[in-house]
Every structure is written in C-alpha cells, then in structure tokens.
N, C-alpha and C. Protein backbone atom coordinates (compact mmCIF):
# COMPACT_ATOMS: atom_id res chain seq x y z
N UNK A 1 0.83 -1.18 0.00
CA UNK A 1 0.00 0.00 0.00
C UNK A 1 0.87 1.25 0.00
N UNK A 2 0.37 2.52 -0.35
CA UNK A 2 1.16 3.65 -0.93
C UNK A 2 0.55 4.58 0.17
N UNK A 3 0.96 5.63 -0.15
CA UNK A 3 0.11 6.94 0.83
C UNK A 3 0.22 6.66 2.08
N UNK A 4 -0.46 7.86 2.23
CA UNK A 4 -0.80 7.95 3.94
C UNK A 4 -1.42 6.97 4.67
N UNK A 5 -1.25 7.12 5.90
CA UNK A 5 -1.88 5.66 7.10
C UNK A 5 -3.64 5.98 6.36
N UNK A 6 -4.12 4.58 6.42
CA UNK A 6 -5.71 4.97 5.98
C UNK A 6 -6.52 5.75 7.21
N UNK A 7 -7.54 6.52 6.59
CA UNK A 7 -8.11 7.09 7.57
C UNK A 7 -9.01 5.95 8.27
N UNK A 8 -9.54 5.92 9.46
CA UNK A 8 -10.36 5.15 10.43
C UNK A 8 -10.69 5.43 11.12
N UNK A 9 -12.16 4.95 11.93
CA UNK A 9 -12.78 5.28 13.12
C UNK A 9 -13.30 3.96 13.54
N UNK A 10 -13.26 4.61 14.81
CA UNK A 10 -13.59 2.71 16.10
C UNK A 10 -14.85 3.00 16.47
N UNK A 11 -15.88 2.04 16.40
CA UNK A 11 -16.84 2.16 16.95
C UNK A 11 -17.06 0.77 18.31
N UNK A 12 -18.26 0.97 18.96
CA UNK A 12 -18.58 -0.46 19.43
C UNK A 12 -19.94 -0.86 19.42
N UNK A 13 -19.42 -2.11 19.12
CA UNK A 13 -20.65 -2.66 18.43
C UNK A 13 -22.27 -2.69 19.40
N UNK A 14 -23.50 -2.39 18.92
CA UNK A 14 -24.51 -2.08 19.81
C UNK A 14 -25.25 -3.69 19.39
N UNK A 15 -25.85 -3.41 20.80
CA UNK A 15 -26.93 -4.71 20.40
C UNK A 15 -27.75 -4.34 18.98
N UNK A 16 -28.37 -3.66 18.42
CA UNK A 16 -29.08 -3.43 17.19
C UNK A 16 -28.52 -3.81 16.45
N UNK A 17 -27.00 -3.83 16.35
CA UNK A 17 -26.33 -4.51 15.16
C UNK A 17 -25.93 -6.02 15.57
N UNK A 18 -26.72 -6.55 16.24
CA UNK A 18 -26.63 -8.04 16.21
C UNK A 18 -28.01 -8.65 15.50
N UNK A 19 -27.53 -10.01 14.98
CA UNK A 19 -28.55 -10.78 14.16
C UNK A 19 -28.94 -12.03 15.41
N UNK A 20 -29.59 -12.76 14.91
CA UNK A 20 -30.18 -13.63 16.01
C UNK A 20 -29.41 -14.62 17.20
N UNK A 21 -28.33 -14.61 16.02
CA UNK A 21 -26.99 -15.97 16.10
C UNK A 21 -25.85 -14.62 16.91
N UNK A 22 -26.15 -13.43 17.59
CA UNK A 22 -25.47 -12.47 18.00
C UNK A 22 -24.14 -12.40 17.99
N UNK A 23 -24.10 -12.00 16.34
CA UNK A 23 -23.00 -11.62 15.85
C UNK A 23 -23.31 -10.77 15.48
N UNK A 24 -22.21 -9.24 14.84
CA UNK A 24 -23.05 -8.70 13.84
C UNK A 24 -23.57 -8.70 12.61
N UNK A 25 -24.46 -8.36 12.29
CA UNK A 25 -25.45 -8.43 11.15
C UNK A 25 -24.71 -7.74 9.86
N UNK A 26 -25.29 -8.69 8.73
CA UNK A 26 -24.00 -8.21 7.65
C UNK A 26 -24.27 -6.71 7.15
N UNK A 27 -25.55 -6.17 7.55
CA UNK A 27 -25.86 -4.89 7.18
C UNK A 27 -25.28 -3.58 7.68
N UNK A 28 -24.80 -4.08 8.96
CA UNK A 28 -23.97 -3.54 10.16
C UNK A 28 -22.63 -3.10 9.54
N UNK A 29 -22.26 -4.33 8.61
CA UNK A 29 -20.54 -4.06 8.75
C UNK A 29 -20.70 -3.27 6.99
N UNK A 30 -21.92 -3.03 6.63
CA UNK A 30 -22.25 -1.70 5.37
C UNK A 30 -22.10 -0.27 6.44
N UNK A 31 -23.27 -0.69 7.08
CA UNK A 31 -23.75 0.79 7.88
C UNK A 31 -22.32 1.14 7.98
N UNK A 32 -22.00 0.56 9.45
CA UNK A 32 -20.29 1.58 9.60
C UNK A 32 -18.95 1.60 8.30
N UNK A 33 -19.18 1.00 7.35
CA UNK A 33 -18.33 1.32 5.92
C UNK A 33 -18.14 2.93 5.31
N UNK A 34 -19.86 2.73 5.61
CA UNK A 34 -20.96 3.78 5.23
C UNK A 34 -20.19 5.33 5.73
N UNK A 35 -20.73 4.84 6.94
CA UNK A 35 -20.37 5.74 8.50
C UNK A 35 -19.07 6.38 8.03
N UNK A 36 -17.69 5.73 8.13
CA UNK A 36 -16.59 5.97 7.63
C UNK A 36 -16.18 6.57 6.81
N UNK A 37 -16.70 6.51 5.66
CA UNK A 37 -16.27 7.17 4.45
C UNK A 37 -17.39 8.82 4.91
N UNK A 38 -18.53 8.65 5.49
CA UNK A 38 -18.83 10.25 5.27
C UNK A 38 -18.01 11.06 6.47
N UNK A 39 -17.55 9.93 7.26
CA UNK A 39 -16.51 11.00 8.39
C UNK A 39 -15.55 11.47 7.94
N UNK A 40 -15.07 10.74 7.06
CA UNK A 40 -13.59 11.01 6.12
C UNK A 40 -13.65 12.60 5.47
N UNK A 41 -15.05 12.45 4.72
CA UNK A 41 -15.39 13.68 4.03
C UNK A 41 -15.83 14.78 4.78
N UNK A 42 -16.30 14.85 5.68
CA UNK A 42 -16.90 15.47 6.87
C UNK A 42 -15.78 16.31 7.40
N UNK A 43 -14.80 15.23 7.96
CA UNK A 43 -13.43 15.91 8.51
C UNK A 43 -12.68 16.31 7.85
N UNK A 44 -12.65 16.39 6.29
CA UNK A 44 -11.73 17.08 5.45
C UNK A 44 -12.89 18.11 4.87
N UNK A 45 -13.91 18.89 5.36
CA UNK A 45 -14.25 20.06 4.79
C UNK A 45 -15.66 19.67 3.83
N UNK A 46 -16.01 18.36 3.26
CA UNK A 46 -16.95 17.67 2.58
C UNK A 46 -17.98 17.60 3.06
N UNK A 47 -19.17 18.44 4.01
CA UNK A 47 -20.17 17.40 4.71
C UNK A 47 -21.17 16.87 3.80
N UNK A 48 -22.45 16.63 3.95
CA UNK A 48 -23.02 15.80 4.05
C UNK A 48 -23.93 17.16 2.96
N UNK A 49 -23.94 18.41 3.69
CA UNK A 49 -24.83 19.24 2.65
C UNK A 49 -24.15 19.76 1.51
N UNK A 50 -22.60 19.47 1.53
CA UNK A 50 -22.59 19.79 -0.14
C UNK A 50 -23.30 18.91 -0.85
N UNK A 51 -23.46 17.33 -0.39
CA UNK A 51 -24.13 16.99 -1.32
C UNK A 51 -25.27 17.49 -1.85
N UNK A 52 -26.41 18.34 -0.77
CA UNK A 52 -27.96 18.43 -1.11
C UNK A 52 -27.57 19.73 -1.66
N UNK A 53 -26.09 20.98 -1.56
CA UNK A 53 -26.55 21.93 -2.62
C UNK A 53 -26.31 21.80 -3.84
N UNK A 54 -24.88 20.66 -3.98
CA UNK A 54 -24.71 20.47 -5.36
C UNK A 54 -25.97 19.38 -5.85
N UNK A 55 -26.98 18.94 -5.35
CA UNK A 55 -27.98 17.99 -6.35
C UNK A 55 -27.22 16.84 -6.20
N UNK A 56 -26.79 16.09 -5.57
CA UNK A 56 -25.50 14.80 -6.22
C UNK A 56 -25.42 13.53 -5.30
N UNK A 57 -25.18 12.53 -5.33
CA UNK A 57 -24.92 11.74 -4.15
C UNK A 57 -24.19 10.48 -4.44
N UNK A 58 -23.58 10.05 -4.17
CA UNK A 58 -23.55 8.07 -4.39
C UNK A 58 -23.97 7.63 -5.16
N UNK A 59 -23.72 6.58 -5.65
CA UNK A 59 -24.88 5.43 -6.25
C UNK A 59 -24.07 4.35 -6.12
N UNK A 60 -24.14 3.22 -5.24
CA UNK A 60 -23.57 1.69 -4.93
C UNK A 60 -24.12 0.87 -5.83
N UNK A 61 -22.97 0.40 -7.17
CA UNK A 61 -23.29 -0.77 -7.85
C UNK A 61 -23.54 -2.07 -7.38
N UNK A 62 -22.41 -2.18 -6.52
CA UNK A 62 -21.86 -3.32 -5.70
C UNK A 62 -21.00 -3.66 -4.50
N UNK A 63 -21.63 -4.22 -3.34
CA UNK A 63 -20.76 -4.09 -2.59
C UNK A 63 -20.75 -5.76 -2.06
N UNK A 64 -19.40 -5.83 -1.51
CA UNK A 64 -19.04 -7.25 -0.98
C UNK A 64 -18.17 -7.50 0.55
N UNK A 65 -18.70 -8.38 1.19
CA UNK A 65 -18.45 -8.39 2.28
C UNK A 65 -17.47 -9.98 2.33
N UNK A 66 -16.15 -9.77 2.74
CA UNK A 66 -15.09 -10.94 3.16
C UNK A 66 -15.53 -11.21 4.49
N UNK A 67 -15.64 -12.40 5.26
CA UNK A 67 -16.39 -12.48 6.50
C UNK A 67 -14.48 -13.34 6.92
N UNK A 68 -13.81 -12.50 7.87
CA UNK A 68 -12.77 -14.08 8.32
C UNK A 68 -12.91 -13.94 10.02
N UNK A 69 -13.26 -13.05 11.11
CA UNK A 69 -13.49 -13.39 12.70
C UNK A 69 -14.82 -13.27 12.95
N UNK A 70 -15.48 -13.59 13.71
CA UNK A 70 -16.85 -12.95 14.44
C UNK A 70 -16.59 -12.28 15.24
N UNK A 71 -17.49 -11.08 14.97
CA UNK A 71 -17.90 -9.65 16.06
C UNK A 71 -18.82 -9.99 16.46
N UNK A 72 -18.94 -9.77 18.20
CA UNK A 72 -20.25 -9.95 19.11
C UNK A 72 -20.58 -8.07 19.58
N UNK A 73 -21.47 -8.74 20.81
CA UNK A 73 -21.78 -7.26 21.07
C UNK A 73 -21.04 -6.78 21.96
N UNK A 74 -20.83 -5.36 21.97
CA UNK A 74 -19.76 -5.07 22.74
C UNK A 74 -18.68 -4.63 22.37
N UNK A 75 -18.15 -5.34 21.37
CA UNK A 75 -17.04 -5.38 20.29
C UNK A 75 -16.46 -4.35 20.33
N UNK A 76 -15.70 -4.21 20.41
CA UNK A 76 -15.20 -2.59 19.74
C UNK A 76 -14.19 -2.83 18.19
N UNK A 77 -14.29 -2.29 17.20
CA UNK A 77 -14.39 -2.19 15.70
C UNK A 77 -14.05 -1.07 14.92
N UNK A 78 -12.68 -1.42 14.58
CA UNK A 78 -12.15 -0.44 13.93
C UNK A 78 -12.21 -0.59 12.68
N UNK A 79 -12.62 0.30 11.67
CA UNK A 79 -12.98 0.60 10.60
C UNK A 79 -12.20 1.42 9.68
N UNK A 80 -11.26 1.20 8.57
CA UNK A 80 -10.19 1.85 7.71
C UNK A 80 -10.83 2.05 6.33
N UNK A 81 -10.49 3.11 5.83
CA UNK A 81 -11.16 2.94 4.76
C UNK A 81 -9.97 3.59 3.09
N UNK A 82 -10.13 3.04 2.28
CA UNK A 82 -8.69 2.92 1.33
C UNK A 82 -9.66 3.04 -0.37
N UNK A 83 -8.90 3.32 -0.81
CA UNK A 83 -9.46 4.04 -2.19
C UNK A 83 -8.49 2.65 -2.98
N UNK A 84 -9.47 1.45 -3.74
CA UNK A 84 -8.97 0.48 -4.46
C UNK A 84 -9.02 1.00 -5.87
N UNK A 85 -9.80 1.75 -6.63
CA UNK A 85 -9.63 1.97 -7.66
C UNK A 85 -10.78 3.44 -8.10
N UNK A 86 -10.27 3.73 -9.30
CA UNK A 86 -11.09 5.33 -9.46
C UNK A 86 -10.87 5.29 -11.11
N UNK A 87 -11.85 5.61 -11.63
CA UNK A 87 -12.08 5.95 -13.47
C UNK A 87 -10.97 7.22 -13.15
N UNK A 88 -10.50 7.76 -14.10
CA UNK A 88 -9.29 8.74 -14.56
C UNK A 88 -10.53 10.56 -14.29
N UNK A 89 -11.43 10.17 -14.96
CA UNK A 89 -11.74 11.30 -14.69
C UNK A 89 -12.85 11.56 -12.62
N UNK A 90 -12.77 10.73 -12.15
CA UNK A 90 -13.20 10.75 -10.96
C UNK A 90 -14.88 10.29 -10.29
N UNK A 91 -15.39 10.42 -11.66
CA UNK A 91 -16.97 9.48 -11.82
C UNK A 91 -17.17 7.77 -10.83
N UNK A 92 -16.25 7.19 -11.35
CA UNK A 92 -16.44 5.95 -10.54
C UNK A 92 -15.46 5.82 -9.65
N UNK A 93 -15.84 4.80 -8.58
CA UNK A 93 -14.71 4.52 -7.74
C UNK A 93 -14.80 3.32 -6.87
N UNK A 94 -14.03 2.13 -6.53
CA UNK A 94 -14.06 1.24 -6.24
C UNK A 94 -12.94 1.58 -4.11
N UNK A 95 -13.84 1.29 -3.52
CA UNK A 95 -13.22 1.84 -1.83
C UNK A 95 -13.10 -0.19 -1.29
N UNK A 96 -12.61 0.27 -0.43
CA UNK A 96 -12.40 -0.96 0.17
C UNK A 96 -11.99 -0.39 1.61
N UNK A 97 -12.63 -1.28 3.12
CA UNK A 97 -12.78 -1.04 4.18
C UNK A 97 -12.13 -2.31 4.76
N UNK A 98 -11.51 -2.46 5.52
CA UNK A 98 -10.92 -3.41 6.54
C UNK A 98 -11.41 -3.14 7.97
N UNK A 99 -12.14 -4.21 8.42
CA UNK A 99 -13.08 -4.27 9.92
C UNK A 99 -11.96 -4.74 10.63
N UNK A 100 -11.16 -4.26 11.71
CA UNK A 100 -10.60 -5.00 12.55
C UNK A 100 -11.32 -4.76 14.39
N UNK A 101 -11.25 -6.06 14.90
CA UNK A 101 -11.75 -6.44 16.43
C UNK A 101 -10.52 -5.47 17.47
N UNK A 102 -10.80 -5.39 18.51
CA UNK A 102 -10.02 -4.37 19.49
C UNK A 102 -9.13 -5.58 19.65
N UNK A 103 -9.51 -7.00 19.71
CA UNK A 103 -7.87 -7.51 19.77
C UNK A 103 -6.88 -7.50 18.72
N UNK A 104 -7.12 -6.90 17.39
CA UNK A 104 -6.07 -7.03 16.64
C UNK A 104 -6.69 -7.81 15.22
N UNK A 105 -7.12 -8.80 15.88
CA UNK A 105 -8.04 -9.59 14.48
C UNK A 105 -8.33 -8.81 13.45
N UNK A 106 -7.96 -9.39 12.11
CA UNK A 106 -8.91 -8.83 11.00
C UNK A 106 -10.71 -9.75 10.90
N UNK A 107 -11.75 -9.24 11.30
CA UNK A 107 -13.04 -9.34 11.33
C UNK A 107 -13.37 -9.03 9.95
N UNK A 108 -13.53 -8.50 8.96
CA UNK A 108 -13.78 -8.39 7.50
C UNK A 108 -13.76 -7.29 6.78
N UNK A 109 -13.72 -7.98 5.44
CA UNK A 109 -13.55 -6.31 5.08
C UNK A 109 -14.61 -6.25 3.49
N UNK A 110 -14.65 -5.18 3.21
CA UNK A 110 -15.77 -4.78 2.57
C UNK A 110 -15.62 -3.76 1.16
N UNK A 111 -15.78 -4.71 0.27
CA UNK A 111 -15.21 -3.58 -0.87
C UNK A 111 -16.58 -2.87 -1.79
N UNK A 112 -16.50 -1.65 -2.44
CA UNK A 112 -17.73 -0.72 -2.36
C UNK A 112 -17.40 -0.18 -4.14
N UNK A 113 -18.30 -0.77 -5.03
CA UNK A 113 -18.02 -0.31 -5.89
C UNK A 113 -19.74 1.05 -6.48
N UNK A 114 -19.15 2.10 -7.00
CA UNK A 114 -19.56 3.01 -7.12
C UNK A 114 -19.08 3.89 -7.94
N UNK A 115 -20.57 4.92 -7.47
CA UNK A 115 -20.13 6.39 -8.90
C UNK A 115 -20.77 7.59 -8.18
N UNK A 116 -20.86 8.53 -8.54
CA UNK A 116 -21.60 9.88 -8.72
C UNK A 116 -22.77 10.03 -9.39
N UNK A 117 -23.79 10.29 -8.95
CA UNK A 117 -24.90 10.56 -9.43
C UNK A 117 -25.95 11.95 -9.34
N UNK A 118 -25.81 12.41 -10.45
CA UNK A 118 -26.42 13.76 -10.63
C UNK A 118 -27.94 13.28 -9.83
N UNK A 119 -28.89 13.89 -9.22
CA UNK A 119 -29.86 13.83 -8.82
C UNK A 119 -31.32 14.65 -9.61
N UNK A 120 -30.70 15.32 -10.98
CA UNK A 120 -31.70 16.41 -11.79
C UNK A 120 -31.87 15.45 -12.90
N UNK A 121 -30.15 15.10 -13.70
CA UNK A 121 -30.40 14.36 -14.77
C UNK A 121 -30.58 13.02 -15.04
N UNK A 122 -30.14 12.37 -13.24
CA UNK A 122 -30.44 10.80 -13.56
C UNK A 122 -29.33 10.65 -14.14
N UNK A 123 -28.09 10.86 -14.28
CA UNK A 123 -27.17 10.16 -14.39
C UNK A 123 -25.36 10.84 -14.16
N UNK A 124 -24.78 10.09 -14.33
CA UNK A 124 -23.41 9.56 -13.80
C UNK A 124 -23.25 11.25 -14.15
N UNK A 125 -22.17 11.69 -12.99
CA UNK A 125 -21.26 12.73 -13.53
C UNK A 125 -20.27 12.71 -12.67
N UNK A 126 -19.26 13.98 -12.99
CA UNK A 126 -17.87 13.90 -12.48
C UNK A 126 -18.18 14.91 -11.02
N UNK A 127 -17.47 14.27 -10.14
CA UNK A 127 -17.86 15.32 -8.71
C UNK A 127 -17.26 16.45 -8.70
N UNK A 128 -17.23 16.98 -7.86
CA UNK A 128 -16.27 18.51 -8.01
C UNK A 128 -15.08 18.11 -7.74
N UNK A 129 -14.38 19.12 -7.72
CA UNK A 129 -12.79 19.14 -8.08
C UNK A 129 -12.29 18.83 -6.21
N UNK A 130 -12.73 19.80 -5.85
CA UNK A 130 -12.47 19.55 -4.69
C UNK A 130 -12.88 17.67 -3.80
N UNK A 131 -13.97 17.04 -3.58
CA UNK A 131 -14.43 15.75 -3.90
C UNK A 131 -13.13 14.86 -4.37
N UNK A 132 -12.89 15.15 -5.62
CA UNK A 132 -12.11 14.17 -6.64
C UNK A 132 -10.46 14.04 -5.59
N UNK A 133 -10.74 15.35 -5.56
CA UNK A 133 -9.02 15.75 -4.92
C UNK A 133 -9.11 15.19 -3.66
N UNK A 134 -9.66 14.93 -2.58
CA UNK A 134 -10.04 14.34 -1.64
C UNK A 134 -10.26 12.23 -1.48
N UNK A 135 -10.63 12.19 -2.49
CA UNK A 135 -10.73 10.74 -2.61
C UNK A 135 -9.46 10.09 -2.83
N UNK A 136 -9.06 10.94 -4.08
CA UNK A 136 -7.00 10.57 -4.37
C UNK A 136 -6.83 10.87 -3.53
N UNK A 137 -6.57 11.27 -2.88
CA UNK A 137 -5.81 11.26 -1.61
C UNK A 137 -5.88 10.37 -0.42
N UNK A 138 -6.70 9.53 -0.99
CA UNK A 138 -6.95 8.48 -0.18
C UNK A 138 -5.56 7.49 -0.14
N UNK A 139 -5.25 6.81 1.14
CA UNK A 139 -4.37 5.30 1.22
C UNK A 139 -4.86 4.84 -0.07
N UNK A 140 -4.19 4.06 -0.96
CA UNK A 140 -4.45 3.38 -2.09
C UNK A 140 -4.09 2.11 -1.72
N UNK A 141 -5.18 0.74 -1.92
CA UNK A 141 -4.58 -0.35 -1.48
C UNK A 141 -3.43 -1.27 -2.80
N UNK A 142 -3.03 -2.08 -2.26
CA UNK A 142 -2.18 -2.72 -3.30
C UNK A 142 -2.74 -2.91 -4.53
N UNK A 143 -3.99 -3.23 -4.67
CA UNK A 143 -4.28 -3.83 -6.01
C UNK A 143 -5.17 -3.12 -6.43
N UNK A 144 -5.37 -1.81 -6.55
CA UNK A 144 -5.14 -0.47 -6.72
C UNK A 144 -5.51 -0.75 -8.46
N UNK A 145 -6.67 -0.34 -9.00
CA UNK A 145 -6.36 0.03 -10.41
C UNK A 145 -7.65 0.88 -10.38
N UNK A 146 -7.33 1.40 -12.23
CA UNK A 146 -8.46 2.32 -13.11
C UNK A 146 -9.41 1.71 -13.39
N UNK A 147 -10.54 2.67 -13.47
CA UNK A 147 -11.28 1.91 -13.51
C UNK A 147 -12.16 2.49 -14.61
C-alpha cells in the first residue's frame, strides 16, 4: 500500500447490530463502511450538505463483504477505509474497508463499488474538483487500479 496511514474510526458494536446468532449483522458491517467514508469527508471540509446543494450523491453498484473473525456485542471495531480503484476522470470509484476487532483480528472487510450521481439528470457525472481531490488522496490499497 502507498500513501498515507488509511483514515479510520472505532466504533462499538450495539446490540441493534446483532442478528439472532449475536454476531453482527451483515448490514452492520455496510452501515459503519458507510459511516466511515462520510466522516472522512466530513473531517476534510466535505459534509453531508454539499451533497444536497450540489444535487449529487452516491450510487452503490456493488458491494461485498469478506467475512474471516466474528464480532459480538460489545465489540469494539475499527474501521479503515482505502481508495482500491477510481475511473481517470473521478466518476467511478471502487473503496475498500478493513473491519478490525479491538484484539487485533482482521473481522472483515468490505469492498464498495460506485459512482456519482447527478440527482436532476439521472445520471453519472464527475464530482467537483475539490471531492475528486479528496478521494485521491486516499491510502491506495495494493491492487489499486483504473477503472
């Protein structure tokens, strides 16, 4: 991996994010993915309402979850988040998250493929400059490509 240490935040795990078999629930280890990446943007100057003045938001093609420890409740869960791949002009982008347990364990990790989505025209566009410049700058993981 290249760049800077990835950015991350620890959470602990609540009973709501347990499933019956009280582990957490695979929706759980989206939510805080989720969580992560808008803190990232949040804390570098990005919140949450540029999106609603620029019209714009997300759009998740695909996302996938590697399952290798179990998280119970209680847990405490650190969450990294790393920029695997990005189209040249900044439209798409492929993130990838690594879940690790407070003992050290890697618990799973979660890769997030996506784009930008105009919210007027219904479709794909390039984010702002500022956005774009923010994402590169992300930790890049090893296997890192264009996309």
């Amino acid at each position: 991996m290249t760049g800077p240490k990835p950015f991350s935040k620890t959470f602990h795990v609540r009973w709501a994010d347990l499933d019956p078999n009280r582990h957490m629930r695979n929706t759980a280890y989206l939510d805080y993915a989720t969580e992560v990446r808008f803190a990232y943007l949040t804390a570098r100057g990005f919140p949450a309402s540029r999106f609603v003045e620029e019209n714009f938001g997300p759009v998740i093609f695909r996302e996938e979850i590697r399952y290798f420890n179990e998280v119970g409740a209680n847990d405490e869960v650190t969450v990294d988040y790393r920029l695997a791949g990005a189209s040249s002009d900044g439209r798409k982008f492929r993130l990838r998250h690594t879940l690790h347990r407070g003992d050290g364990e890697k618990a799973a990790e979660v890769t997030t493929d996506g784009a930008w989505f105009d919210l007027s025209s219904r479709k794909l566009r390039v984010p702002p400059a500022e956005l774009q410049a923010l994402l590169m700058d992300l930790d890049r993981t090893g296997d890192f490509e264009e996309l």
